[in-house]
Protein backbone atom coordinates (compact mmCIF):
# COMPACT_ATOMS: atom_id res chain seq x y z
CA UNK A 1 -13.68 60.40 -32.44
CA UNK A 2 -12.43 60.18 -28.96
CA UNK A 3 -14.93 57.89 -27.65
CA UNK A 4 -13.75 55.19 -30.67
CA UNK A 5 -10.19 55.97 -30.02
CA UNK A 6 -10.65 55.19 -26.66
CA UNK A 7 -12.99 52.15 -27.12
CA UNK A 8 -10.32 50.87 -29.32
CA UNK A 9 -7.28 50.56 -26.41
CA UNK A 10 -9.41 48.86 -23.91
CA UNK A 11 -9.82 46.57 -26.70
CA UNK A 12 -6.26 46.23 -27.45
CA UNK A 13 -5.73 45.94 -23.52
CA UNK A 14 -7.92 43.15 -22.85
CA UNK A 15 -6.56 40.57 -25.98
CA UNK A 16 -2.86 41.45 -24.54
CA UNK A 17 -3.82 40.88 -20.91
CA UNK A 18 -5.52 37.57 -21.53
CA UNK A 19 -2.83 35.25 -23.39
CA UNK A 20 -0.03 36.98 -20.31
CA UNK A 21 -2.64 35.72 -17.98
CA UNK A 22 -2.53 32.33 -19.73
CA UNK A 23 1.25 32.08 -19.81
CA UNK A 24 1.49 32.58 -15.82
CA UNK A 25 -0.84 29.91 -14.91
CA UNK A 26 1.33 27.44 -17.49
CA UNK A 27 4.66 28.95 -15.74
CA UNK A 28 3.55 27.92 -12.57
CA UNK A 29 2.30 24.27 -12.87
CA UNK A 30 4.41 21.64 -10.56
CA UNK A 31 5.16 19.72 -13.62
CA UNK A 32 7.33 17.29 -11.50
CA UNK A 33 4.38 16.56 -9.66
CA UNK A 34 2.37 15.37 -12.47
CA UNK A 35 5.20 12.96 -13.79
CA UNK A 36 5.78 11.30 -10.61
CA UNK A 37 1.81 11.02 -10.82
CA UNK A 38 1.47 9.29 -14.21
CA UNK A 39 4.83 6.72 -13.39
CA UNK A 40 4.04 5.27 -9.80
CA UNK A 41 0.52 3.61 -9.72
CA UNK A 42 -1.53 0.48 -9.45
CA UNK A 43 -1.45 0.74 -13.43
CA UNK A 44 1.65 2.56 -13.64
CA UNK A 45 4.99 1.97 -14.88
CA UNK A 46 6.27 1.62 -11.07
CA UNK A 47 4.53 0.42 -7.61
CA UNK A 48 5.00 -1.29 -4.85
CA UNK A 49 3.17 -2.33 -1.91
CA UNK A 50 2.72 -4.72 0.92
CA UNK A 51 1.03 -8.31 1.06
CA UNK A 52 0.28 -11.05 3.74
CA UNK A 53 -0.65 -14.53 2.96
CA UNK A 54 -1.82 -17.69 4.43
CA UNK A 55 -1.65 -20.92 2.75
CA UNK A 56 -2.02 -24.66 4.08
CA UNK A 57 1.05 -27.49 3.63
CA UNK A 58 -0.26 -29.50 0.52
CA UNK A 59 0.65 -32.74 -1.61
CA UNK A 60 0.90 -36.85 -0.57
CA UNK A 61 1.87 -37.52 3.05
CA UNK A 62 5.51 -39.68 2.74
CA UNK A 63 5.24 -42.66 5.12
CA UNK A 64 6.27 -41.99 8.32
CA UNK A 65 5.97 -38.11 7.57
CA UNK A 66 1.97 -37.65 8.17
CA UNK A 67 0.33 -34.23 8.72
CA UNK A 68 -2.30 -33.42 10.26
CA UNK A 69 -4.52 -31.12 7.95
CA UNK A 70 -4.95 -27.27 8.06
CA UNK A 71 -2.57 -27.43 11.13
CA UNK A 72 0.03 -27.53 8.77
CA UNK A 73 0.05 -24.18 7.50
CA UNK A 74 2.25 -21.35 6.45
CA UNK A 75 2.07 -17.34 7.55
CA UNK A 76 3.81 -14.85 5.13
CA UNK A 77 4.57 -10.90 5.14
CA UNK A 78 5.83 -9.55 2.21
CA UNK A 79 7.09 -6.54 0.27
CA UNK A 80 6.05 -6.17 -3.66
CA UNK A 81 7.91 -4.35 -6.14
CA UNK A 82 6.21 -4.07 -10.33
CA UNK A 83 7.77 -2.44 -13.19
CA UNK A 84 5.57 -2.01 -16.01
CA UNK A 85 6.80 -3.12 -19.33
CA UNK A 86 3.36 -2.88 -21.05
CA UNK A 87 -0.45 -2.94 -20.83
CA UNK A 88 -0.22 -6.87 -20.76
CA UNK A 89 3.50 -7.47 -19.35
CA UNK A 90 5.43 -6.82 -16.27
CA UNK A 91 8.00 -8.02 -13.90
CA UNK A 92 8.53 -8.15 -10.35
CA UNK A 93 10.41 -8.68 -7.56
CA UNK A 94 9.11 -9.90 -3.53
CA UNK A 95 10.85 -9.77 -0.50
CA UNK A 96 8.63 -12.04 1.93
CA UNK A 97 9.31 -13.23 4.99
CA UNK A 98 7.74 -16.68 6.12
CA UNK A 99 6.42 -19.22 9.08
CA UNK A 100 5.74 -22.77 8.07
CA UNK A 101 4.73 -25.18 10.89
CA UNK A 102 4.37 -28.96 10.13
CA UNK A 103 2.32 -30.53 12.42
CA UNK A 104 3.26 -33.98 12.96
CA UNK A 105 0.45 -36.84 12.94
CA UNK A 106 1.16 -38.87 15.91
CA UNK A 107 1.46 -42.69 14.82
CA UNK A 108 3.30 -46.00 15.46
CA UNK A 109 4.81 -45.67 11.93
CA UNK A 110 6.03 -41.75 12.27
CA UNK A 111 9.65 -41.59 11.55
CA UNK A 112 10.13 -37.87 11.62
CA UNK A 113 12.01 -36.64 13.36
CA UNK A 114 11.72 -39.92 15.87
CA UNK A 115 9.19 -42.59 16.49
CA UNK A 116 8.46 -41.41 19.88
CA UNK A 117 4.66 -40.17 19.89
CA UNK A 118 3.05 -37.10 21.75
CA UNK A 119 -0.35 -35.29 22.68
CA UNK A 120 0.69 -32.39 19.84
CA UNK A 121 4.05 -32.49 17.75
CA UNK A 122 5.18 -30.02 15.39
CA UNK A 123 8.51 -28.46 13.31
CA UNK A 124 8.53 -25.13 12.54
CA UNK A 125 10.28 -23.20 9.77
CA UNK A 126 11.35 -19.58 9.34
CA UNK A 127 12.55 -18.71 5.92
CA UNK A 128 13.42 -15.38 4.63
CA UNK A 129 12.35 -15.50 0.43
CA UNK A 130 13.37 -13.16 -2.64
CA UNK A 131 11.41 -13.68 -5.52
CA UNK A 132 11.34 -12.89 -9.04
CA UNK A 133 8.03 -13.12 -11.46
CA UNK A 134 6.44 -12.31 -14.27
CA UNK A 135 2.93 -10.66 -14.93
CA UNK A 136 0.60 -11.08 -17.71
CA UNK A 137 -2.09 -8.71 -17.29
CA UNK A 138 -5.50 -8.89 -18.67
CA UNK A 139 -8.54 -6.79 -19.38
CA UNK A 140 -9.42 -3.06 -19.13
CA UNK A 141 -8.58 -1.42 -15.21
CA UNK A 142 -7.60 1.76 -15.86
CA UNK A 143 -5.32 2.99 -12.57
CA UNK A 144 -6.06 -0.29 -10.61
CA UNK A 145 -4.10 -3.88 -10.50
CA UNK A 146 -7.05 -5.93 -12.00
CA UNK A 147 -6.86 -8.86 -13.58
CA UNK A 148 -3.43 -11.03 -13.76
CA UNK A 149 -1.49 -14.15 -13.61
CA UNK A 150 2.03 -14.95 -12.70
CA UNK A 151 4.93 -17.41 -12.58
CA UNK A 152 7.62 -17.18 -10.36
CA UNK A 153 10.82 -19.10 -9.10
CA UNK A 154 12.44 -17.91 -5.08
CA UNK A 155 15.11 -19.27 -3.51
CA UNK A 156 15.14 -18.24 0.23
CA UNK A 157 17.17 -18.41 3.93
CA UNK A 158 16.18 -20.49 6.42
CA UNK A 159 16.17 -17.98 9.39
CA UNK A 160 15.05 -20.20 12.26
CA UNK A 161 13.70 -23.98 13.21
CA UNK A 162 12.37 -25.53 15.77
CA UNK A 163 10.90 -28.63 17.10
CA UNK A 164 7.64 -28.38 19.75
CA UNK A 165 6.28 -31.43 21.52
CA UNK A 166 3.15 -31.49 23.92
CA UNK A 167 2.74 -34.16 26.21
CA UNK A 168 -0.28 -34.61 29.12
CA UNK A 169 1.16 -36.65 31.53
CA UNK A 170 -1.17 -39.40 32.90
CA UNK A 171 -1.68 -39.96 36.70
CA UNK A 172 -0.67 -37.66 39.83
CA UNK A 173 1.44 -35.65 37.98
CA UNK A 174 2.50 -32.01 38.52
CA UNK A 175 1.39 -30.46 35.44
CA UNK A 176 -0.90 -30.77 33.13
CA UNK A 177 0.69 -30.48 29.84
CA UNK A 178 4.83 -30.46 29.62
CA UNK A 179 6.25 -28.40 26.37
CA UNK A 180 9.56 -28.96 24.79
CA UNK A 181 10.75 -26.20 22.31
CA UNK A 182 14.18 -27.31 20.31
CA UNK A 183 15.35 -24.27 18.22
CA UNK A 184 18.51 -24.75 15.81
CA UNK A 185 17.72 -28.15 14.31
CA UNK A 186 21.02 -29.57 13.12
CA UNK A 187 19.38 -31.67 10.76
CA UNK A 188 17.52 -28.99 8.32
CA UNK A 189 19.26 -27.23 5.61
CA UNK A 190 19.73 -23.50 5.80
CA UNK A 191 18.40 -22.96 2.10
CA UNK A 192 15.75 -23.91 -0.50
CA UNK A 193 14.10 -23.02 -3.85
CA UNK A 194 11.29 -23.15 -5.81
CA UNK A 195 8.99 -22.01 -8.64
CA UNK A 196 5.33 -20.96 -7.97
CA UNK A 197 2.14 -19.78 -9.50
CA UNK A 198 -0.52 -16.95 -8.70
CA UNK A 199 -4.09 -16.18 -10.00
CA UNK A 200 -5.45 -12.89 -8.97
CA UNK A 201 -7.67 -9.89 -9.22
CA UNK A 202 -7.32 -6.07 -7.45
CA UNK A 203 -5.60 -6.91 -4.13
CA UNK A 204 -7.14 -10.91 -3.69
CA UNK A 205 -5.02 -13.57 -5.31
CA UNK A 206 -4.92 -17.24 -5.30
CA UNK A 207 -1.19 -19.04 -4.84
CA UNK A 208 0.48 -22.18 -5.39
CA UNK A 209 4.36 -23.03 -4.69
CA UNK A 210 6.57 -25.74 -5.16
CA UNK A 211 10.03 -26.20 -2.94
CA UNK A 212 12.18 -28.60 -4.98
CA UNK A 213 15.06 -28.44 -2.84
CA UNK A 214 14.83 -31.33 0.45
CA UNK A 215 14.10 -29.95 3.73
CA UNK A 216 16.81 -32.13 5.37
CA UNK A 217 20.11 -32.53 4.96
CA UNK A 218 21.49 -35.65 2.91
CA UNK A 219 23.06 -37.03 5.67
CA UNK A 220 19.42 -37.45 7.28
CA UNK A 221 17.21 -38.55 4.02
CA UNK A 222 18.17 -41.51 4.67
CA UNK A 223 16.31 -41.15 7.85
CA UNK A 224 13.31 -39.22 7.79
CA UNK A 225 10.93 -39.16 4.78
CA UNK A 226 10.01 -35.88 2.95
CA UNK A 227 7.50 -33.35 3.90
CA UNK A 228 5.23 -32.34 1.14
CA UNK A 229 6.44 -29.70 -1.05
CA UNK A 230 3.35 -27.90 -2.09
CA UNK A 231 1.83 -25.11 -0.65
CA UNK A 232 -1.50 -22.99 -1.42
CA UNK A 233 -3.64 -20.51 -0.45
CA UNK A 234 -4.32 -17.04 -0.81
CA UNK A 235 -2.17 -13.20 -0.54
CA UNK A 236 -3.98 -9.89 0.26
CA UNK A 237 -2.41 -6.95 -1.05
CA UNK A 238 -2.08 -4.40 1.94
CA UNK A 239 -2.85 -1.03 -0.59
């Protein structure tokens, strides 16, 4: 009789010691950690991240406004910020800041921004962009960025221009090359706009953007031709 009575506690010990057990591991889970977890993501409802892009100056050449090729190009580093909305929608906003250079094809017609010719001849934009876009997703990713496409429309600062020239002077002179660097360009406006385009998949994309506003002022359309508008190339997500 002793031996069952005593058989019987431990039993009764043991079923009461495992479920308070149980109950201290739930107590102390971080459950903040495991929200912030499932919210900020590749997939989740929140992330953000940084991108760089490069992308060549694209569309017809105006008369008198030639470029010359994949010298025309444009540099961009950028900040990225998604929200979620669901498995197949979301919107953004980008904070990128910008380089375009437009190098000048060196003609008798060129117009812009004079008809006087040089070795090398280029003008240079800085623009500070905010952008707003929307995402449709598509395909199974799980946690990851995967498939997508989105539109887009910026309007942006122009920070900074400039106007380079490179001349080699013929004959005994004393240098080789001579380089002129105008900065402030009186004759650029200080803002512009756009819509624009990208195709991508994980952290590669492929972009397209249009300006619609005029890189010059009125006062000087008259004068110089337009620059193409286009640009395109490709972003890398920096995750």
């Amino acid at each position: 009789m002793p031996t069952y009575s005593a058989g019987l506690l431990l039993g009764l010990g043991l079923q009461l010691a495992v479920p308070a057990a149980a109950q201290t591991v739930l107590l102390d889970g971080d459950v903040a950690a495991d929200t912030a977890q499932q919210t900020f993501g590749p997939n989740r409802r929140l992330y953000r991240h940084l991108f760089g892009g490069y992308a060549v100056v694209a569309g017809p050449d105006a008369p008198g406004a030639e470029l010359r090729g994949l010298a025309s190009n444009e540099l961009t580093l950028g900040l990225r910020h998604k929200l979620r909305l669901s498995q197949t929608l979301a919107v953004g906003a980008d904070l990128r800041y910008l380089r375009q250079t437009y190098a000048l094809s060196q003609n008798p017609q060129k117009a812009v921004p004079s008809s006087a010719l040089h070795h090398r001849e280029s003008l240079v934009v800085q623009r500070a962009d905010a952008e707003l876009w929307l995402r449709l997703n598509a395909g199974r990713r799980g946690n990851a960025i995967g498939h997508y496409f989105d539109v887009a429309g910026w309007s942006g600062w122009v920070a900074g221009t400039a106007h380079h020239t490179e001349d080699k002077p013929a004959g005994a002179a004393p240098a080789r090359r001579v380089l002129t660097a105008a900065h402030g360009l009186n004759y650029m406006r200080r803002w512009a706009y756009g819509a624009g385009a990208r195709v991508g998949s994980g952290r590669y994309a492929l972009q397209a953007r249009y300006r619609f506003s005029d890189l010059f002022l009125p006062t000087e359309t008259t004068k110089f031709p337009e620059l193409p508008r286009w640009t395109a190339g490709i972003e890398i997500g920096l995750f």
